[in-house]
Protein backbone atom coordinates (compact mmCIF):
# COMPACT_ATOMS: atom_id res chain seq x y z
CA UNK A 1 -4.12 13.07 5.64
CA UNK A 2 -5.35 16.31 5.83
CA UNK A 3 -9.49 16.58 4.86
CA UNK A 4 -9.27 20.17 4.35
CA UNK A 5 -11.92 21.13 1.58
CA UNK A 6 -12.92 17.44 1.27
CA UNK A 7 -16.19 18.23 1.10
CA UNK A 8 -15.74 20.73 -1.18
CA UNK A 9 -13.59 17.85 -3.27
CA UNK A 10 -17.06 15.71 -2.94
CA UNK A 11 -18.96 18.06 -5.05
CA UNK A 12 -16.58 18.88 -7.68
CA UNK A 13 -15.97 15.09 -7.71
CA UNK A 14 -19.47 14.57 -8.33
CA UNK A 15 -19.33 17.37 -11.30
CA UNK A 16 -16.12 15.26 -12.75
CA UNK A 17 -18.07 12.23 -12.94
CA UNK A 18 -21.09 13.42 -14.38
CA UNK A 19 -19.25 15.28 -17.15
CA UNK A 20 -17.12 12.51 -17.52
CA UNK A 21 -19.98 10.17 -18.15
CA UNK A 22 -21.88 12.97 -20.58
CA UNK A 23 -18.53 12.71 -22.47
CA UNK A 24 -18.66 9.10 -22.96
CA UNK A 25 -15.58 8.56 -20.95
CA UNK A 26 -15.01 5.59 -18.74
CA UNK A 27 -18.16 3.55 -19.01
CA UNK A 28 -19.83 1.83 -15.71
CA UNK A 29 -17.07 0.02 -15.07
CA UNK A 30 -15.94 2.77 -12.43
CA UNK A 31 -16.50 0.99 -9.05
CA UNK A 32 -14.24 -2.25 -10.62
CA UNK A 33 -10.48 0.36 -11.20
CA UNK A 34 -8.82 -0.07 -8.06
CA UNK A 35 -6.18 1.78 -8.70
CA UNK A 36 -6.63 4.55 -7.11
CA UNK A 37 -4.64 5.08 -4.07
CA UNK A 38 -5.35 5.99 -0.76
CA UNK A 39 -3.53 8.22 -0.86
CA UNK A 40 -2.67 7.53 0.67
CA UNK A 41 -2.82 6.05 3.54
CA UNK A 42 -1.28 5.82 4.82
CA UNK A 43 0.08 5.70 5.91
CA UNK A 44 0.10 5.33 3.54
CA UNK A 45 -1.33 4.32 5.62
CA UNK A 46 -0.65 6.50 7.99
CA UNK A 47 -2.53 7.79 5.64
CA UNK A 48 -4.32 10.80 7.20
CA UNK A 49 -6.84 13.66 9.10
CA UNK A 50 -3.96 14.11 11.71
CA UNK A 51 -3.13 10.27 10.74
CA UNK A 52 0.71 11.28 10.58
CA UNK A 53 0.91 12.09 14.24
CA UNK A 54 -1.94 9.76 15.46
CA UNK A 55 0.54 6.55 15.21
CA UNK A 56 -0.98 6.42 18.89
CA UNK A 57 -3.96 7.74 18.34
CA UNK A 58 -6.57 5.53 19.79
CA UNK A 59 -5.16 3.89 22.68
CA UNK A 60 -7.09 1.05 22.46
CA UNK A 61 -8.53 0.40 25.83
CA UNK A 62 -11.18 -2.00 24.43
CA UNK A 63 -9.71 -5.02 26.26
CA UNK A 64 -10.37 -7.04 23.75
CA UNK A 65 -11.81 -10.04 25.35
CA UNK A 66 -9.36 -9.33 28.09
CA UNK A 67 -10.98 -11.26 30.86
CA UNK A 68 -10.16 -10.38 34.27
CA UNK A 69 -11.24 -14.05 35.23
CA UNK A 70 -10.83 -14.52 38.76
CA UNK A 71 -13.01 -17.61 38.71
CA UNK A 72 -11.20 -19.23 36.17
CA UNK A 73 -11.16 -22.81 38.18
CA UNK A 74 -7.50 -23.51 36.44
CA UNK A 75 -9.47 -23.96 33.37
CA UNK A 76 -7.12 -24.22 30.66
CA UNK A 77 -9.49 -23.43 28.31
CA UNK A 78 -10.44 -20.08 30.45
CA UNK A 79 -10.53 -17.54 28.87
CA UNK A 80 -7.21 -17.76 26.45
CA UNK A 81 -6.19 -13.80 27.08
CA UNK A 82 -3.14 -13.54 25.16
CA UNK A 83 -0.18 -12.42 26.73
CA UNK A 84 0.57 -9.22 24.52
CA UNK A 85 -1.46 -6.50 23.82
CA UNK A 86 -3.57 -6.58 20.57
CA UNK A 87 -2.59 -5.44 17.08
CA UNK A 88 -5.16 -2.63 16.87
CA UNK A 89 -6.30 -1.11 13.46
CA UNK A 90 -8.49 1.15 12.93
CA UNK A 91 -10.19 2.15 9.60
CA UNK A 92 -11.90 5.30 7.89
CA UNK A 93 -13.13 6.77 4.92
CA UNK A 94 -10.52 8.76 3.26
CA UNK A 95 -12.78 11.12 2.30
CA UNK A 96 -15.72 11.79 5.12
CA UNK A 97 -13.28 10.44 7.64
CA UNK A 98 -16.08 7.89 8.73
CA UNK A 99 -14.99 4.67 10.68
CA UNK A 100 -15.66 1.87 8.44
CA UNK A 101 -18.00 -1.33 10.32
CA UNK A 102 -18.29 -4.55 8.64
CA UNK A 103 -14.75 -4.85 6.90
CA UNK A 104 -12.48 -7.96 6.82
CA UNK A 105 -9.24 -7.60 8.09
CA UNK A 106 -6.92 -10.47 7.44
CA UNK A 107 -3.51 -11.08 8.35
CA UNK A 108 -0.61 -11.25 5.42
CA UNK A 109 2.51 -12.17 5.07
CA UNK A 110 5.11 -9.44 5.47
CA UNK A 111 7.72 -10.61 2.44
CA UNK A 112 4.84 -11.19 -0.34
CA UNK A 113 1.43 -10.39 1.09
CA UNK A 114 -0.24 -14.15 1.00
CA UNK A 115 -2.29 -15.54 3.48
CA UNK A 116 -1.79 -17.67 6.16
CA UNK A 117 -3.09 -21.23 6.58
CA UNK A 118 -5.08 -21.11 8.18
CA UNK A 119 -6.20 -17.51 7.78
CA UNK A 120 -6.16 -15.25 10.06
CA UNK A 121 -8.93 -12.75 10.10
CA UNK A 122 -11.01 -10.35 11.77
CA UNK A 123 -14.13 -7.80 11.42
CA UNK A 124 -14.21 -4.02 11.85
CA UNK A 125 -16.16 -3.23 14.73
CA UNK A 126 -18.33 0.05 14.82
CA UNK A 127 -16.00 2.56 15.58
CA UNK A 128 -13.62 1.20 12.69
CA UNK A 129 -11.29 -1.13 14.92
CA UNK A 130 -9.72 -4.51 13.53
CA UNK A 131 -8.14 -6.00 16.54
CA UNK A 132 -5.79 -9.05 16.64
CA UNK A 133 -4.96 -10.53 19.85
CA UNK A 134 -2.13 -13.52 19.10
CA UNK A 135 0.44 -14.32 21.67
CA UNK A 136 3.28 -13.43 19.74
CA UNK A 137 2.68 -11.75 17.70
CA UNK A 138 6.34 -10.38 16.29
CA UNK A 139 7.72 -6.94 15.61
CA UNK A 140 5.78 -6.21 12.04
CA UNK A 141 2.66 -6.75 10.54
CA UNK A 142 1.42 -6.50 7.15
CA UNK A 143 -2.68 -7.05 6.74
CA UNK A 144 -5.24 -7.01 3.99
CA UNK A 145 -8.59 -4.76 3.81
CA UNK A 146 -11.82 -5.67 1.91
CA UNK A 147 -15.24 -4.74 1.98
CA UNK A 148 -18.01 -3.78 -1.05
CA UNK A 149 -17.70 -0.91 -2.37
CA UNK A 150 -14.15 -0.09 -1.10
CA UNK A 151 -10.93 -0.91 -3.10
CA UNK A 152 -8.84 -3.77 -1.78
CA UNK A 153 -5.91 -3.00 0.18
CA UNK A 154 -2.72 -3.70 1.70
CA UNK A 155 -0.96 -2.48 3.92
CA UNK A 156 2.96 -3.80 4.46
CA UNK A 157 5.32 -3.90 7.43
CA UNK A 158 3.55 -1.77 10.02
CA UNK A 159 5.18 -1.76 14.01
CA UNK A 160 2.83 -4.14 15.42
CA UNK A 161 3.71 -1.73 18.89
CA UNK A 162 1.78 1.09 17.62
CA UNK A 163 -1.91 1.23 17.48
CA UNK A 164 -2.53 2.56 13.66
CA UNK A 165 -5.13 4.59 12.04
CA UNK A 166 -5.70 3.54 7.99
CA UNK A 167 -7.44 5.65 6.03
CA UNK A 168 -9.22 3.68 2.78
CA UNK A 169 -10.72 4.45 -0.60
CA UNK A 170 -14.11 4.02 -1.88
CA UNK A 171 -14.18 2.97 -5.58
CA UNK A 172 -16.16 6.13 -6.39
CA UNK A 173 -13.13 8.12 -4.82
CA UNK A 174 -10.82 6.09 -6.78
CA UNK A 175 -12.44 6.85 -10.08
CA UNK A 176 -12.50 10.52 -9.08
CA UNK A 177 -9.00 10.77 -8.85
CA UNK A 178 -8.42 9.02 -12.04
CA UNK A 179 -10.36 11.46 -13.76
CA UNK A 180 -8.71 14.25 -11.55
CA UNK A 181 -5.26 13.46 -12.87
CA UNK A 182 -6.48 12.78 -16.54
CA UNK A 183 -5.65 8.95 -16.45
CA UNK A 184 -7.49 6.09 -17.73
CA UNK A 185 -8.14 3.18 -15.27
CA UNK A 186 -6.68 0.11 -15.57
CA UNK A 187 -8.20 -2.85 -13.77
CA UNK A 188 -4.86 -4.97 -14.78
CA UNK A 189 -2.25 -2.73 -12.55
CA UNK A 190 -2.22 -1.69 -8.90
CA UNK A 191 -0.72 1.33 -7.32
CA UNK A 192 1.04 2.27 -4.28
CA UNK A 193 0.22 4.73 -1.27
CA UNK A 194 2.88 6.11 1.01
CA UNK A 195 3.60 8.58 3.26
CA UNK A 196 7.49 9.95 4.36
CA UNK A 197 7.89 10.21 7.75
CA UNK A 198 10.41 11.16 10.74
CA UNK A 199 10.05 8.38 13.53
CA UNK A 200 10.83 9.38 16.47
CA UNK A 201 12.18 7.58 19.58
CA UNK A 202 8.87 7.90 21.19
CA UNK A 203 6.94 5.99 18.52
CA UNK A 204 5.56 9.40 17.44
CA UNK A 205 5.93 10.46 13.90
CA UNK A 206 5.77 13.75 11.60
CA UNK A 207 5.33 14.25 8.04
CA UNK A 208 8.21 15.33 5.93
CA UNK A 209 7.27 17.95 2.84
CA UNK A 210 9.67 18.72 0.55
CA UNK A 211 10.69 15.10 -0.25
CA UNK A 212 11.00 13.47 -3.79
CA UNK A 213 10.15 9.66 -4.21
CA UNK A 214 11.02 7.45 -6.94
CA UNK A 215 10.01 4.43 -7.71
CA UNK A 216 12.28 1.17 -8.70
CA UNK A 217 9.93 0.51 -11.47
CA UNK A 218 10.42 4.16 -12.61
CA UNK A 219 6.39 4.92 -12.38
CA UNK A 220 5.16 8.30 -12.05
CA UNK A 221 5.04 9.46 -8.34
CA UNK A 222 2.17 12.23 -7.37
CA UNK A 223 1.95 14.12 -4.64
CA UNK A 224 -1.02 15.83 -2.54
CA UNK A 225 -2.28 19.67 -2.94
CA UNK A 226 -3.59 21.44 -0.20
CA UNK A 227 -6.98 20.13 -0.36
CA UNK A 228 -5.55 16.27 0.62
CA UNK A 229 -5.58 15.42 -2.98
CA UNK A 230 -3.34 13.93 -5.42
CA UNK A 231 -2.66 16.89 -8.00
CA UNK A 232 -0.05 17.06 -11.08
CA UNK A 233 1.09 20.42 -10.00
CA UNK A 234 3.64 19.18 -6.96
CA UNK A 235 7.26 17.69 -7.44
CA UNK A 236 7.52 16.80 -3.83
CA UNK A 237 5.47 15.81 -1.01
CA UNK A 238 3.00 18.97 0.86
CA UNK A 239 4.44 19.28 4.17
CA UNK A 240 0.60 19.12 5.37
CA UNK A 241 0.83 15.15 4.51
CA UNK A 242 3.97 14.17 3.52
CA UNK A 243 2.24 11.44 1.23
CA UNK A 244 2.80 10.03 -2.29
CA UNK A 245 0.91 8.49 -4.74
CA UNK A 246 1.68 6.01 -7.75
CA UNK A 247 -0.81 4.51 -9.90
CA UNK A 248 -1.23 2.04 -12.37
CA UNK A 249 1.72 0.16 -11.43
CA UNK A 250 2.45 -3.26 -12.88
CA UNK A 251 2.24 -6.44 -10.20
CA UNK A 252 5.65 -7.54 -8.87
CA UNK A 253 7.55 -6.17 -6.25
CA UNK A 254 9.96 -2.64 -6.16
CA UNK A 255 11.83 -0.36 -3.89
CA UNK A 256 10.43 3.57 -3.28
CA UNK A 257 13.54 6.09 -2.14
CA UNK A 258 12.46 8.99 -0.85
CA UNK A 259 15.18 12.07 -1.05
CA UNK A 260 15.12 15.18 1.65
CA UNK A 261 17.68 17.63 0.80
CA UNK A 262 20.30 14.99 0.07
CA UNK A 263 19.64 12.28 2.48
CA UNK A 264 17.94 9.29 1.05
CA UNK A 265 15.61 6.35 2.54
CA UNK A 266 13.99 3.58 0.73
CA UNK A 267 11.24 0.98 1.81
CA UNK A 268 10.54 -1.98 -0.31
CA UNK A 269 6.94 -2.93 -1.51
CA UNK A 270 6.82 -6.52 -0.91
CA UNK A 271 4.18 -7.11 -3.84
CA UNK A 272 1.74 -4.57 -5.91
CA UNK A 273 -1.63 -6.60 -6.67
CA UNK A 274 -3.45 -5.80 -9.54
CA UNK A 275 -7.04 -3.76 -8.92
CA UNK A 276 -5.92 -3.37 -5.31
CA UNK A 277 -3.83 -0.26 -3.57
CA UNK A 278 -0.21 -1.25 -1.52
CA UNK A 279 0.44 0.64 1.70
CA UNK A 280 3.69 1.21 2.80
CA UNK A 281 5.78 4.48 4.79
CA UNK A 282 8.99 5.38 4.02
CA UNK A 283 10.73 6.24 7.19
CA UNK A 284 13.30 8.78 8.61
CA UNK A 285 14.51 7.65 11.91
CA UNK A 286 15.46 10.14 14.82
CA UNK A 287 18.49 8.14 15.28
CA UNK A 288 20.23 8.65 12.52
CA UNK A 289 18.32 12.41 11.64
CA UNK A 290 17.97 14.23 15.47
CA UNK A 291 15.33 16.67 13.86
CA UNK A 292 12.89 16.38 11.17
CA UNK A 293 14.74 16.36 7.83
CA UNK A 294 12.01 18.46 6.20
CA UNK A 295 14.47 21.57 4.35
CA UNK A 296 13.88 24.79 6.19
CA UNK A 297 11.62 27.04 3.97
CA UNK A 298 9.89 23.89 2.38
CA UNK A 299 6.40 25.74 1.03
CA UNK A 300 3.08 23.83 0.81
């Protein structure tokens, strides 16, 4: 997602909270709502500082415990390399953009978001990266995010193929944009962060503006301004993001449909958590749309 004015969004963010808390709103419970969304992320995830067309973006050369070892003595115990390349994540502030060390990546299930037994987990290293290395490790993956002071996340269904680049919230953002969009946090319900996107054959992706989401659950769908943040003011997604935001949505499972000009797409969310965020990306595929879909004209 764009970060355009994000530090701008900082201070007034910082004004919103302080006159929120003179007002008596919202007492010091803030850090606990995790309903905020990433938005995005992405992408969403995908979510989002040149996210939507950095599906490739790191290129993960870190070899992850590749070993090279020529002396292995036919040690089956060696070295265990696996024989495909890693599932590479990488994670950042949605707001500064900083890589975030120290968080706990764990592997989900794709159709409901449980863990495995045994669990399957990793650490952020410091540049942001969660790497898996598993020897088959299928065509999707869906993993879970946590770390203090950061709302807990999941993200569904991502190409295990392509190395991805998450952008997260802080619990201080989330309770920003509650107050942004006049809401009242709700530690009960979840929300959901997406981003619509045209896949194309070469694994890269663009945003799509101009497209209208709706949720199975009929929840109110936001959209991003031209700062990166959610705003009530859109009735589509910016063409600078192509993201989508819905908050305090009750747990269970639903379908989002995005609509461009006609055409529709869905993606199901394979479970909304409460106090948590759900990533998913609802996708428009080059071989069945041979250009972006975007409408011609669509304004930011």
């Amino acid at each position: 997602m764009k970060k355009l004015n994000h530090w701008s969004w900082l201070a007034l963010l910082v004004g919103l909270l302080a006159a929120a808390w003179t007002f008596g709103c919202s007492s010091g419970d803030d850090d606990d709502d995790d309903n905020d969304n990433d938005t995005v992320d992405d992408d969403t995830g995908d979510d989002d500082d040149n996210d939507d067309n950095d599906d490739n973006d790191d290129n993960d050369d870190n070899d992850d415990n590749d070993d090279n070892d020529d002396n292995d003595d036919n040690d089956d115990n060696d070295d265990e390399t696996p024989t495909t390349e890693p599932i590479s994540i990488r994670l950042v502030d949605f707001l500064t953009s900083d890589p975030i060390v120290g968080a706990t990546c764990e592997l989900v299930q794709n159709d409901d978001g449980e863990p495995f037994d045994p669990a399957v987990t990793t650490t952020s290293d410091a540049n942001g990266y969660c790497l898996f290395n598993s020897e088959d490790k299928g065509d999707k993956f869906s993993v879970k995010f946590t770390k203090t002071g950061y709302v807990d996340s999941y993200f569904f269904n991502y190409d295990t193929d392509i190395s991805w680049y998450f952008n997260v919230v802080s619990n201080l953002t989330r309770t920003g944009i509650f107050v942004l969009l006049g809401l009242t946090p709700d530690d009960t319900k979840g929300a959901v962060v997406g981003g619509v996107k045209w896949w194309e054959t070469s694994n890269l992706m663009e945003d799509i503006g101009c497209a209208e989401v709706e949720s199975s659950g009929g929840d109110t769908v936001y959209y991003m301004d031209d700062t990166g943040m959610p705003s009530t003011s859109r009735t589509s997604t910016n063409p600078n993001d192509g993201y989508f935001l819905s908050l305090l949505v009750d747990p269970g499972s639903y379908t989002f449909t995005a609509n461009v000009d006609g055409d529709e797409e869905e993606e199901p969310v394979p479970a909304v958590f409460a106090d948590t965020l759900t990533y998913i990306n609802i996708y428009f595929h080059e071989s069945e749309y041979p250009t972006n879909p975007e409408p011609a004209g669509c304004s930011k």
